[in-house]
N, C-alpha and C. Protein backbone atom coordinates (compact mmCIF):
# COMPACT_ATOMS: atom_id res chain seq x y z
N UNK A 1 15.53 -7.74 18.38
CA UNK A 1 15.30 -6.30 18.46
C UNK A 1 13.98 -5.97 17.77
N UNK A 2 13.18 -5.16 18.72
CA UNK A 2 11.90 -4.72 17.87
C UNK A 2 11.97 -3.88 16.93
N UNK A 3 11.16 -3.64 15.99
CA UNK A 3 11.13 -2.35 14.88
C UNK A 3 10.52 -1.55 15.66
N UNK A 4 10.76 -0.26 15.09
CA UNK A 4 10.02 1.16 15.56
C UNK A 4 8.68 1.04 14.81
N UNK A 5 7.62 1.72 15.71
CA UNK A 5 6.27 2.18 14.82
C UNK A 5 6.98 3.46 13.85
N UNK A 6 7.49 4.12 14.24
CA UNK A 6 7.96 5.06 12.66
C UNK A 6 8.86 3.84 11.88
N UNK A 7 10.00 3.09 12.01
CA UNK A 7 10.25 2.10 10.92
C UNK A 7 9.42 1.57 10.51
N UNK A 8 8.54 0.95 10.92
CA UNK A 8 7.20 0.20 10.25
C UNK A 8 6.30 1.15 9.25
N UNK A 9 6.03 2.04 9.42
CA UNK A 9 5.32 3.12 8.78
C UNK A 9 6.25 3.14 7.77
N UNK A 10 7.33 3.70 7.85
CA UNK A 10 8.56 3.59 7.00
C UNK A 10 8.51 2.64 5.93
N UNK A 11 8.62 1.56 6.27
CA UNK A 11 8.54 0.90 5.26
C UNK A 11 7.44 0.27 4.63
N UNK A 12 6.44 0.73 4.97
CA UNK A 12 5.16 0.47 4.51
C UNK A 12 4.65 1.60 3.31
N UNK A 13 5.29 3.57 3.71
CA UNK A 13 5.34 4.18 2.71
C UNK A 13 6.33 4.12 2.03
N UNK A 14 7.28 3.29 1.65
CA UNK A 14 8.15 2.52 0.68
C UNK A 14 7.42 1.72 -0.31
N UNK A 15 7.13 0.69 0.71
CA UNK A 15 6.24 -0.48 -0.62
C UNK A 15 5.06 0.26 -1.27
N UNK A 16 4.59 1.20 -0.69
CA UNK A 16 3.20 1.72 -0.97
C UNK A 16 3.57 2.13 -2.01
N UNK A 17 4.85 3.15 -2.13
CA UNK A 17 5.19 4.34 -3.15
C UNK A 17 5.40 3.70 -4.01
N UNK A 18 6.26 2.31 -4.35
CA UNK A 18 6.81 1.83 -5.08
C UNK A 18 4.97 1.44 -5.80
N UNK A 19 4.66 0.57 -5.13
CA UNK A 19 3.33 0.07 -5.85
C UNK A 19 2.03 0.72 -6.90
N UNK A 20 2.55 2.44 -6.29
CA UNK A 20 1.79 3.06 -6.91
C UNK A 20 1.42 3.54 -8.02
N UNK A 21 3.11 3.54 -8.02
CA UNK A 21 3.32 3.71 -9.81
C UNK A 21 2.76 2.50 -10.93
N UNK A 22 3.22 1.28 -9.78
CA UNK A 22 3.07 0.22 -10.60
C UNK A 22 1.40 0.41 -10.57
N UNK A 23 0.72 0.03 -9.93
CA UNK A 23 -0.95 0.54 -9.99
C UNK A 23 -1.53 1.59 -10.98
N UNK A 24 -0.63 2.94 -11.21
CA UNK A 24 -1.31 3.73 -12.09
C UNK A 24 -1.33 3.47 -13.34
N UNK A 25 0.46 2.52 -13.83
CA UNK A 25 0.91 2.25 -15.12
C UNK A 25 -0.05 1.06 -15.45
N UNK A 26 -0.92 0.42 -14.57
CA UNK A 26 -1.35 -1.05 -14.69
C UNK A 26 -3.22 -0.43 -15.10
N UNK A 27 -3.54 0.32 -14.12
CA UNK A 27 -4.55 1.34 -14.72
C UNK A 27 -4.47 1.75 -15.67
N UNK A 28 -3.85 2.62 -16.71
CA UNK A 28 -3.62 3.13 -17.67
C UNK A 28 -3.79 1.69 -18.33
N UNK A 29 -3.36 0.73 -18.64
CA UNK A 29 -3.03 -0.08 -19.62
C UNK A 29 -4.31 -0.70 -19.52
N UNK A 30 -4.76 -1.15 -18.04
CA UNK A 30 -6.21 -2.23 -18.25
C UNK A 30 -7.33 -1.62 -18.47
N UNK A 31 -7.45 -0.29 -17.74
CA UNK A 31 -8.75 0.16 -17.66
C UNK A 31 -9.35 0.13 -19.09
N UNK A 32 -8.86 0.46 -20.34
CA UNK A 32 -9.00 0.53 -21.66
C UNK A 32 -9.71 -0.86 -21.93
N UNK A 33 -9.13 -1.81 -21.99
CA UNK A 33 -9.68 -3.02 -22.05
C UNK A 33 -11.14 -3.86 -21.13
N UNK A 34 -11.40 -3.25 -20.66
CA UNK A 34 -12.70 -2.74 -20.03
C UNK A 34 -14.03 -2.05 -20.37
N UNK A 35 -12.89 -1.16 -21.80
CA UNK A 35 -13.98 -0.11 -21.88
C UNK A 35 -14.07 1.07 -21.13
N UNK A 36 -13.14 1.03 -19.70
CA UNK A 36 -12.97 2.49 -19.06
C UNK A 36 -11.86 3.46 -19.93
N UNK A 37 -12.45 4.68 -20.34
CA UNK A 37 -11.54 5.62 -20.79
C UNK A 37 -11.40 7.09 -19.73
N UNK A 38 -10.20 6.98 -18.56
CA UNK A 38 -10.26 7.71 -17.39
C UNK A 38 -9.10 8.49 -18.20
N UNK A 39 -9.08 9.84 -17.85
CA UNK A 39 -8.36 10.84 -17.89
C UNK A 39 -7.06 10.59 -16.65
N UNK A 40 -5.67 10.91 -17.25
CA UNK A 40 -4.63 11.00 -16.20
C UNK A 40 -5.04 11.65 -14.75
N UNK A 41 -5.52 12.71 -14.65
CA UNK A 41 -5.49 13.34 -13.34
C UNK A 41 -6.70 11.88 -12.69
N UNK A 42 -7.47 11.47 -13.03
CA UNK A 42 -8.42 10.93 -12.48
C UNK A 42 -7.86 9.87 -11.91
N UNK A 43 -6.89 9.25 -12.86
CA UNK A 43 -5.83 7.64 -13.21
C UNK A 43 -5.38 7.79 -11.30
N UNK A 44 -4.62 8.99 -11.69
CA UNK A 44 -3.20 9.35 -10.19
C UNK A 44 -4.49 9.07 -9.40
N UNK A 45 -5.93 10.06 -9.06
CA UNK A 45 -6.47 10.32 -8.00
C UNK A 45 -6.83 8.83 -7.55
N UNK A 46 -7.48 7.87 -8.49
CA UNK A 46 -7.75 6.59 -8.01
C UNK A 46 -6.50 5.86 -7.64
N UNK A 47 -5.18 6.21 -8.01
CA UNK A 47 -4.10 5.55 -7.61
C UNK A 47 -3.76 6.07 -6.26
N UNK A 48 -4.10 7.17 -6.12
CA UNK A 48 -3.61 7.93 -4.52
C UNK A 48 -4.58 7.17 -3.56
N UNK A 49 -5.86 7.24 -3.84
CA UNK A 49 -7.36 6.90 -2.97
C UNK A 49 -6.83 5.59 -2.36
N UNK A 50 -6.55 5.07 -3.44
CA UNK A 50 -6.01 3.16 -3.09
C UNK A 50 -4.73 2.93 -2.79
N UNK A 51 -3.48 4.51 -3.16
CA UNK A 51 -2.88 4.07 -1.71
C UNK A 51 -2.51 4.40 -0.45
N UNK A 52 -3.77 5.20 -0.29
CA UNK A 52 -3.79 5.47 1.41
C UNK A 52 -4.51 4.36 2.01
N UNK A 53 -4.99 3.70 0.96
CA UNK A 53 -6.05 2.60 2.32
C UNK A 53 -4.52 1.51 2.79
N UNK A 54 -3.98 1.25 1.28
CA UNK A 54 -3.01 0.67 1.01
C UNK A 54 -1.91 0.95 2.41
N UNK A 55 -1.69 1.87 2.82
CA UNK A 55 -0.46 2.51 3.51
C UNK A 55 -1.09 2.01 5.16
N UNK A 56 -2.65 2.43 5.05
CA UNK A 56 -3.32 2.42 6.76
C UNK A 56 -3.15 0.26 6.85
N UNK A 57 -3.50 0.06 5.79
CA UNK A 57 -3.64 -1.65 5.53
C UNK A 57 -2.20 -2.22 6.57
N UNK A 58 -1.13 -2.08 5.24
CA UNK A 58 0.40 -2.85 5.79
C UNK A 58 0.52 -2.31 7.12
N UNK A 59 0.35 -1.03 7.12
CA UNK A 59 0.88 -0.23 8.94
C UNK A 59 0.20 -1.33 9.65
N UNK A 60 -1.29 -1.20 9.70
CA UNK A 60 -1.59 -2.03 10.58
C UNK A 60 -1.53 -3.44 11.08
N UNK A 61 -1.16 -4.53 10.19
CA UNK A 61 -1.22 -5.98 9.86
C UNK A 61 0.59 -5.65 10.17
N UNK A 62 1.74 -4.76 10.14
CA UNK A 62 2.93 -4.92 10.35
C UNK A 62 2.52 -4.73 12.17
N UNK A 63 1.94 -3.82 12.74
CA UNK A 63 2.15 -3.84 13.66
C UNK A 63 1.23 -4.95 14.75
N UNK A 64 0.35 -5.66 14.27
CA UNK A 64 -0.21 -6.47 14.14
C UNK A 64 0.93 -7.60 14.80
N UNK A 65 1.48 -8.35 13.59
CA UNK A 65 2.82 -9.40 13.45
C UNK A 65 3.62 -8.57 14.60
N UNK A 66 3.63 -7.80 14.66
CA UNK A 66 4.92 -7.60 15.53
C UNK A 66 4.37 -7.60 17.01
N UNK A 67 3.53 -7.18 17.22
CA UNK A 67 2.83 -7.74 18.71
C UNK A 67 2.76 -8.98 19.03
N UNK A 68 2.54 -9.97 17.71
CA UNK A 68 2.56 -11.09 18.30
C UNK A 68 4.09 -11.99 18.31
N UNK A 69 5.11 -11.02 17.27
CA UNK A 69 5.67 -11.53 17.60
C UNK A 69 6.86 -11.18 19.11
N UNK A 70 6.03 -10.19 19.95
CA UNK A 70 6.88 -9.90 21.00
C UNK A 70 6.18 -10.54 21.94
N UNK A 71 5.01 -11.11 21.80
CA UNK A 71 4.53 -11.71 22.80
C UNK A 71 4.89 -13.29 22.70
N UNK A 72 5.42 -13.87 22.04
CA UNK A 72 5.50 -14.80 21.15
C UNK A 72 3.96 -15.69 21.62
N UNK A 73 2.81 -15.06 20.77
CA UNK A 73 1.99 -15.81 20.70
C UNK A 73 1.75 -17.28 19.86
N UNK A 74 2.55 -17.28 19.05
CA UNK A 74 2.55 -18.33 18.01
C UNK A 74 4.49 -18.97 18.28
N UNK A 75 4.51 -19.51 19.19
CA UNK A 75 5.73 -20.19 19.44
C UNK A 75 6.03 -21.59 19.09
């Protein structure tokens, strides 16, 4: 059975959401050690920026795999 392009999206803004947090909490902690001192609102905005590319990324590479795997190009 194929997935839906809305299931795929679906679960791509799942992993995304989940990751994001993990990305901002991981920002907050490294950027310091760097020497970057970013303000929270700035923290979220670079965490949002990176995960919309993030969200267009998996969508596409899921629907990607799934073309090939209905074509079964790789059998």
């Amino acid at each position: 059975m194929r997935q839906s392009r809305r299931m795929s999206f679906l679960e791509s803004l799942t992993n995304v959401a989940v990751g994001y947090g993990v990305a901002v909490t991981a920002q907050i902690a490294v950027f310091p050690l760097f020497g970057l001192h970013v303000p929270l609102a700035d923290n979220l905005m670079i965490g949002a920026i990176f995960t919309a590319i993030s969200i267009l990324r998996s969508y596409t590479l899921r629907r990607i795999f799934e073309e090939i795997r209905v074509r079964k190009v790789w059998s």
